[in-house]
C-alpha atoms as a PDB file:
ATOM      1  CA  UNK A   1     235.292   7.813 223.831  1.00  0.00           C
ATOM      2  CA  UNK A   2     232.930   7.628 221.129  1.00  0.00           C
ATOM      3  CA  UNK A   3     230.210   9.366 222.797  1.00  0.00           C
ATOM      4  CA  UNK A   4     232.645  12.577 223.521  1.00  0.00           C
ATOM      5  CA  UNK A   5     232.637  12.646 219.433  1.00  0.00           C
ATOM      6  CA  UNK A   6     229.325  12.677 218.926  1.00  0.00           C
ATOM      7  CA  UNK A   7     229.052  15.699 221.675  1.00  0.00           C
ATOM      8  CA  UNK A   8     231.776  17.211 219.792  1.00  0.00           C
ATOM      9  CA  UNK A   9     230.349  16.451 216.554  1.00  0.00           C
ATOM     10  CA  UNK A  10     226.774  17.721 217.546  1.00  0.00           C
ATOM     11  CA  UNK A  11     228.679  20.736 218.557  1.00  0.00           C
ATOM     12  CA  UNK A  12     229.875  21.709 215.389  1.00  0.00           C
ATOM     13  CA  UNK A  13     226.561  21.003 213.849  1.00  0.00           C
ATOM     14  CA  UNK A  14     224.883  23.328 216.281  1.00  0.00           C
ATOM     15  CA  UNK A  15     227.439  26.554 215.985  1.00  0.00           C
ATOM     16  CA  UNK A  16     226.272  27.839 212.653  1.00  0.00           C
ATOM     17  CA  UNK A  17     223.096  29.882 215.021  1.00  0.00           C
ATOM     18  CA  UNK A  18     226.441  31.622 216.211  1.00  0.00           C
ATOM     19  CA  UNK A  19     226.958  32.865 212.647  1.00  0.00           C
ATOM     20  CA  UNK A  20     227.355  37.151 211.826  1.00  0.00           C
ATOM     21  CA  UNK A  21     226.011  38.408 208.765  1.00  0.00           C
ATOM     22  CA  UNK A  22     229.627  38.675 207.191  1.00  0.00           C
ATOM     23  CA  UNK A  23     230.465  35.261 206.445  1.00  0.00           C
ATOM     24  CA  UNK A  24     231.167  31.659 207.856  1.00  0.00           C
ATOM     25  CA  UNK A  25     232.524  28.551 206.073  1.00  0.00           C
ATOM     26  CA  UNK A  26     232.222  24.612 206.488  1.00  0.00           C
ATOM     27  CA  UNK A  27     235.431  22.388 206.062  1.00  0.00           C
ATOM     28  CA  UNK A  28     234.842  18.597 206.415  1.00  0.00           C
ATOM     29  CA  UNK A  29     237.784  16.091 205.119  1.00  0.00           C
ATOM     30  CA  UNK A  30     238.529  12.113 205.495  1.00  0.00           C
ATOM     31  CA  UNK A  31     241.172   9.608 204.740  1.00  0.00           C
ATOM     32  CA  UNK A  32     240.930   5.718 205.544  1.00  0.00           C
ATOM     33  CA  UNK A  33     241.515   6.115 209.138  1.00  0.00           C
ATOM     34  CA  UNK A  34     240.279   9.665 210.221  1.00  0.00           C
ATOM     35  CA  UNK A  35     237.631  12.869 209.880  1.00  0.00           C
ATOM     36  CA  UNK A  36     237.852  16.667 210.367  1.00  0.00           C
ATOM     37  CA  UNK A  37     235.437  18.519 210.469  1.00  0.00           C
ATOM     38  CA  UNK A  38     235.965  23.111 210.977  1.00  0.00           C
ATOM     39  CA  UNK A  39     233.417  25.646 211.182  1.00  0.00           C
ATOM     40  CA  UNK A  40     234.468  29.467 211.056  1.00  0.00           C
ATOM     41  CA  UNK A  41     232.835  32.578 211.109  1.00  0.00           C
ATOM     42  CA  UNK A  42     233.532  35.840 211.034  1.00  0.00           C
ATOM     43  CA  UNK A  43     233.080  38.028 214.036  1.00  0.00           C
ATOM     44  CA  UNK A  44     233.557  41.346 212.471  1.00  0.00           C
ATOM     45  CA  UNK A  45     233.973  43.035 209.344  1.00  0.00           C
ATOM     46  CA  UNK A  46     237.687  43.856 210.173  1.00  0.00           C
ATOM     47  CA  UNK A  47     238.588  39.971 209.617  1.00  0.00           C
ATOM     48  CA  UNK A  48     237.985  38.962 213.732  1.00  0.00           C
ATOM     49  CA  UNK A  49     237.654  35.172 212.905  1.00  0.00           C
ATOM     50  CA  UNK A  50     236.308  32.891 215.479  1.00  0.00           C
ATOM     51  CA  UNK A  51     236.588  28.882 214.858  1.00  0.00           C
ATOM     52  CA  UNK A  52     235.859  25.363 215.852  1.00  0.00           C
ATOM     53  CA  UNK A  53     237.544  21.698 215.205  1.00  0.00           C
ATOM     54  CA  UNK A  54     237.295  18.557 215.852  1.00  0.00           C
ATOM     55  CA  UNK A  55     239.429  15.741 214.502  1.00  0.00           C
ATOM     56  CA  UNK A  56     238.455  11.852 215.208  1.00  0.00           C
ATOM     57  CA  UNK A  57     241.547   9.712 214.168  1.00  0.00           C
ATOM     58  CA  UNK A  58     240.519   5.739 214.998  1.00  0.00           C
ATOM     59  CA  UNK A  59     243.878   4.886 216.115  1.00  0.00           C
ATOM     60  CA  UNK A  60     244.900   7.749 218.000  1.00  0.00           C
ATOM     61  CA  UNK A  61     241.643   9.159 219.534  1.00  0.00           C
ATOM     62  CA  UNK A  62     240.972  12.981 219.061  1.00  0.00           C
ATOM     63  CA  UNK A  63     241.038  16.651 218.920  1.00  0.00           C
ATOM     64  CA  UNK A  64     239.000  19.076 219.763  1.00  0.00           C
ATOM     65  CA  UNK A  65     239.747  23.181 219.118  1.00  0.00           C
ATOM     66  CA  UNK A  66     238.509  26.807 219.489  1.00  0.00           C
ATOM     67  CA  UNK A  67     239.982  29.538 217.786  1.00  0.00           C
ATOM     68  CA  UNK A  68     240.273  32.993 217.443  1.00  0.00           C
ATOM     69  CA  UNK A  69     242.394  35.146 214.892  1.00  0.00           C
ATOM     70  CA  UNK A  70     242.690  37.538 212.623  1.00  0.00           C
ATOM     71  CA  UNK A  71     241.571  36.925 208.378  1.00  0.00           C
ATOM     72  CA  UNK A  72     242.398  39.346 205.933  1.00  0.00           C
ATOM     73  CA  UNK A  73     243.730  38.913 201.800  1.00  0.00           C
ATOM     74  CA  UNK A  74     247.080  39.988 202.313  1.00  0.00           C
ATOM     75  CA  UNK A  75     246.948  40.958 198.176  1.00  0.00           C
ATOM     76  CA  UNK A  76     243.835  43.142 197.776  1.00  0.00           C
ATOM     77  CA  UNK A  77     245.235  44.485 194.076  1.00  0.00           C
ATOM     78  CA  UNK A  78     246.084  41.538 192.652  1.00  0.00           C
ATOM     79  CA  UNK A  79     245.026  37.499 193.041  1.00  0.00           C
ATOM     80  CA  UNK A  80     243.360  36.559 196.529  1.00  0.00           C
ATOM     81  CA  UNK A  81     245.984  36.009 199.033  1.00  0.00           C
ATOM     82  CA  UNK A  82     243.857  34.993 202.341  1.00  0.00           C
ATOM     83  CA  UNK A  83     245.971  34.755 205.246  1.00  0.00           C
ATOM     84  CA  UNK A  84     245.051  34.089 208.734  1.00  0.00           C
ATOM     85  CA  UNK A  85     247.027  34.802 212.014  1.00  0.00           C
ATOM     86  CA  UNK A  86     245.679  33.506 215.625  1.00  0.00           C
ATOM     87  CA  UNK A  87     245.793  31.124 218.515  1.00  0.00           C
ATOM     88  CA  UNK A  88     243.343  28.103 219.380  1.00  0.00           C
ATOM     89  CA  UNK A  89     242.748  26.172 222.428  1.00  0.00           C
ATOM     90  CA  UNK A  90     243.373  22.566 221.893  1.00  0.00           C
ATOM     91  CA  UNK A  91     241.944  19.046 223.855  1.00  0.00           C
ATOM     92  CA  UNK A  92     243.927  16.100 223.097  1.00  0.00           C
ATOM     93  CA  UNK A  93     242.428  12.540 224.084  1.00  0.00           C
ATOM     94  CA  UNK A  94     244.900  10.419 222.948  1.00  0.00           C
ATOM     95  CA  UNK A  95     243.918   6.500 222.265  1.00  0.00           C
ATOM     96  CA  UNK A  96     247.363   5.663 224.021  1.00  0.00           C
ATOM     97  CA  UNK A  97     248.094   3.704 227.278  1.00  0.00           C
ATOM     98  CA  UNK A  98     249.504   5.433 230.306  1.00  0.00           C
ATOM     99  CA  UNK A  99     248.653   9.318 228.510  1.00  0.00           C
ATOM    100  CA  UNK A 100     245.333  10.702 229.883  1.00  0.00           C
ATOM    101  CA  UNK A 101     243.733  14.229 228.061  1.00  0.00           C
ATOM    102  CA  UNK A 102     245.798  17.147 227.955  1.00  0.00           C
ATOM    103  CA  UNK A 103     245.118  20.383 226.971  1.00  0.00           C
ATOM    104  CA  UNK A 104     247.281  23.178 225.162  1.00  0.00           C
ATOM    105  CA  UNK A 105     247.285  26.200 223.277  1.00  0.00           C
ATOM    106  CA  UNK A 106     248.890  26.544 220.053  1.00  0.00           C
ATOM    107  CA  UNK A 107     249.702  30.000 217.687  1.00  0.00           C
ATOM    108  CA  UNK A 108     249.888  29.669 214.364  1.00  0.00           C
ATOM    109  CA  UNK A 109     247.944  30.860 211.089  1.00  0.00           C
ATOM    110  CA  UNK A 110     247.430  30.032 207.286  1.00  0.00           C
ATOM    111  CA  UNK A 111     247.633  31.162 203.587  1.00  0.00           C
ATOM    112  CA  UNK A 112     245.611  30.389 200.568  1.00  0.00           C
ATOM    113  CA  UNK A 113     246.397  31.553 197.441  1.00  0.00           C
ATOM    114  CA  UNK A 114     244.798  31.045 193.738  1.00  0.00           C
ATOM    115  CA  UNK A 115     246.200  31.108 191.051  1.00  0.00           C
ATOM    116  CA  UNK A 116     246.226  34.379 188.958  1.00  0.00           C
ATOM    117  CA  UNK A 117     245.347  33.110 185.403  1.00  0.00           C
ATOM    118  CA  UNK A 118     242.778  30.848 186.727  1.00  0.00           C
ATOM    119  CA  UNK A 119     241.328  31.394 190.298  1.00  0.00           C
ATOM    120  CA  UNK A 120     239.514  28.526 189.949  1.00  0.00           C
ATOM    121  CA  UNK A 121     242.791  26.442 191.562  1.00  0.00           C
ATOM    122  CA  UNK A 122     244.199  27.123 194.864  1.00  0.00           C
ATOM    123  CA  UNK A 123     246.680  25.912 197.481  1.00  0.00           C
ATOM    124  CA  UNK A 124     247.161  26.427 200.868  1.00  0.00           C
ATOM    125  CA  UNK A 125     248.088  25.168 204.087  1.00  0.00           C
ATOM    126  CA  UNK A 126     248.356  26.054 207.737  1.00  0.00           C
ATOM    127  CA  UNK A 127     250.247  25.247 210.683  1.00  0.00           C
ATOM    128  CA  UNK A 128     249.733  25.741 215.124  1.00  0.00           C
ATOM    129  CA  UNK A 129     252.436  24.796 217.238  1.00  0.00           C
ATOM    130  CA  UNK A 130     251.876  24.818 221.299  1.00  0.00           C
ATOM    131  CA  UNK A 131     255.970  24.575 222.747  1.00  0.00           C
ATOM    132  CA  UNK A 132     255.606  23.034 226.291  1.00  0.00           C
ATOM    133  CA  UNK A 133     254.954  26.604 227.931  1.00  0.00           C
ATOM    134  CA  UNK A 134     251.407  26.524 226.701  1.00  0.00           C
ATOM    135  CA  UNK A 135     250.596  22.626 226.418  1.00  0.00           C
ATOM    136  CA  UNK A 136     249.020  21.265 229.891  1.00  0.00           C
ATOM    137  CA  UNK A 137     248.385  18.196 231.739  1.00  0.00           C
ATOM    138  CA  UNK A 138     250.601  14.995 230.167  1.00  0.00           C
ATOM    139  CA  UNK A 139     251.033  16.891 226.704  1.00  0.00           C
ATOM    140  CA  UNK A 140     254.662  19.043 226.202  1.00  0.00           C
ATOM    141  CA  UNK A 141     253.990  19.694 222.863  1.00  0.00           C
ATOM    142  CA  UNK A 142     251.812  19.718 219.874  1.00  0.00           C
ATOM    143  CA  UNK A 143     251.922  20.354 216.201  1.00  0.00           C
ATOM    144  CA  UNK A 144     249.797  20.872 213.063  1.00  0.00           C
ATOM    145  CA  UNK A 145     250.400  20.994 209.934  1.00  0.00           C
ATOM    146  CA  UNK A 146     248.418  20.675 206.567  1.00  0.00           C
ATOM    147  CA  UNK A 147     249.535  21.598 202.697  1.00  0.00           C
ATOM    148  CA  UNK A 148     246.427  21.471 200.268  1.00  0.00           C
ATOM    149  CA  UNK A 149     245.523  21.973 196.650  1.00  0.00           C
ATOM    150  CA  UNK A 150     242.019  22.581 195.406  1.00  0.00           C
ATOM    151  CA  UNK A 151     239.553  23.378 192.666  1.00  0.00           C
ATOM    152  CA  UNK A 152     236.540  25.819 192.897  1.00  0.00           C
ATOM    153  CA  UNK A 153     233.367  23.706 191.862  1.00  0.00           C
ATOM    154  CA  UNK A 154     231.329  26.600 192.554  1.00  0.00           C
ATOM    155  CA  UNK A 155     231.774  30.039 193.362  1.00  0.00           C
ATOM    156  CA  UNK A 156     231.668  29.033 197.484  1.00  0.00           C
ATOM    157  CA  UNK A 157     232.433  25.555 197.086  1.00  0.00           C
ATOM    158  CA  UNK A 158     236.128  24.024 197.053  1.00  0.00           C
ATOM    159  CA  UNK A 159     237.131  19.968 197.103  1.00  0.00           C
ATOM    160  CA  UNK A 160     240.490  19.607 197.799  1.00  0.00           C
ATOM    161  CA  UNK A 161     243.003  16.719 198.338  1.00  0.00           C
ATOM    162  CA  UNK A 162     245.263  17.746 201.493  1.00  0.00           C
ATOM    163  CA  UNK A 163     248.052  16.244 203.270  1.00  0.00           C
ATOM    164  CA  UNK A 164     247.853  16.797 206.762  1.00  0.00           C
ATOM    165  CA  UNK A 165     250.233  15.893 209.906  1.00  0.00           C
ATOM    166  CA  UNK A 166     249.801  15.990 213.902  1.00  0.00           C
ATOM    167  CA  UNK A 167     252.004  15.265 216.540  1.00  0.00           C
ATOM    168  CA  UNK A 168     252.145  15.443 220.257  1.00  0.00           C
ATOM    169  CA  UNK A 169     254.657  15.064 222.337  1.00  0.00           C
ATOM    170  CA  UNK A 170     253.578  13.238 225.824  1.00  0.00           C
ATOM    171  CA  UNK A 171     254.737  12.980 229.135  1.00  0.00           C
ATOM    172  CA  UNK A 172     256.659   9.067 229.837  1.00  0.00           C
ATOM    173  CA  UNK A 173     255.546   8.540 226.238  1.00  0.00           C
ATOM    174  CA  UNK A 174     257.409  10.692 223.986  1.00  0.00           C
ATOM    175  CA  UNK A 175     256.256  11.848 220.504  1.00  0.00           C
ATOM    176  CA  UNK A 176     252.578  10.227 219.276  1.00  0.00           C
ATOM    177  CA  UNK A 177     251.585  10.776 215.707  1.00  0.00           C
ATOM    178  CA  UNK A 178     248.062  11.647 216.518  1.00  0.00           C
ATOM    179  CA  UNK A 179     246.853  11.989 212.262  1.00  0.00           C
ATOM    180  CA  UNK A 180     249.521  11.611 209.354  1.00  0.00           C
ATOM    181  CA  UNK A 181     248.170  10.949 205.638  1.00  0.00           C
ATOM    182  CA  UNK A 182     246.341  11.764 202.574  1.00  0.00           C
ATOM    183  CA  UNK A 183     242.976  13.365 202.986  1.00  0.00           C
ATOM    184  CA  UNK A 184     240.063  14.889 200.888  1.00  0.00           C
ATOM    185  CA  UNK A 185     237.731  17.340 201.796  1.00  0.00           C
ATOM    186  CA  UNK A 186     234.998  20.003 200.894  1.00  0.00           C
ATOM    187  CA  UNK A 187     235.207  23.511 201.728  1.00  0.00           C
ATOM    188  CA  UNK A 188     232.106  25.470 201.859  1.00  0.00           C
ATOM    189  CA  UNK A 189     231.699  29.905 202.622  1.00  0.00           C
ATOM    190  CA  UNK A 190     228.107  30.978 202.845  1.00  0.00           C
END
């Protein structure tokens, strides 16, 4: 299992050669018992957003993601509103007995927004749900869902505390919490 991290990891790591001229950004977070690391970039200048994930959780195995959607501020007069609206394709390989990896994909999108007096502050948070229609092998369902506040250090670089939970819902198993808890993170746009 460990070595499917590293692949994933190394993955990440190597995805940044994939990168247009318009933008791309680095997210990495941790808490006591897990680490999530995004990349992004944007495919066009309309907002066509593609994305990569991987989550590493030591009790309940990991995550893996692609995604594609849609990034535009949804407030161009006034204080930056980002939203995002898309879909990713998930692999879940659970560290539970009797549930093998499944596969799913989830729709779903999120908002940040600073603060008007002092853009220096945000919050945001996003959330993908995959109903049992579009979750596959011994998953039925999965959910994510993350609320986060940060501060600009610099003018593309964020830390940010985050609370962040994931469940799945497996066949002959039932719901797993796959990451619940604290976390905090960096947030980089080059």
């Amino acid at each position: 299992m460990k070595r499917r991290w590293w692949t994933i990891a190394a993955a990440l790591w190597a995805v940044p050669g994939l990168a247009a001229a318009q933008g791309s950004g680095l997210d990495v977070n941790v808490s006591n018992h897990s680490i999530r690391a995004a990349y992004d970039t944007e495919l066009t200048l309309s907002g066509l957003d593609l994305s990569f994930e991987g989550l590493h959780n030591t009790d309940r195995g990991n995550i893996a993601g692609a995604g594609l959607g849609v990034r535009a501020n949804a407030n161009p007069g006034g204080s930056p509103v980002t939203v995002l609206v898309g879909a990713k394709a998930l692999w879940l390989d659970p560290d539970v007995t009797g549930v093998s990896s499944s596969y799913g994909v989830a729709l779903g999108g999120g908002v940040n927004f600073a603060l008007p007096s002092y853009n220096r502050i945000a919050f945001g948070g996003y959330i993908y749900w995959a109903p049992s229609v579009s979750s596959f092998g011994d998953s039925e369902r999965f959910l994510e869902e993350e609320v986060r506040g940060g501060y600009r250090l610099l003018p593309n670089g964020t830390v940010y505390l985050g609370y962040r939970h994931v469940t799945a819902r497996f066949k002959n198993r039932g719901e797993v919490v796959m990451d619940n808890g604290f976390n905090l993170g960096i947030a980089l746009r080059f």
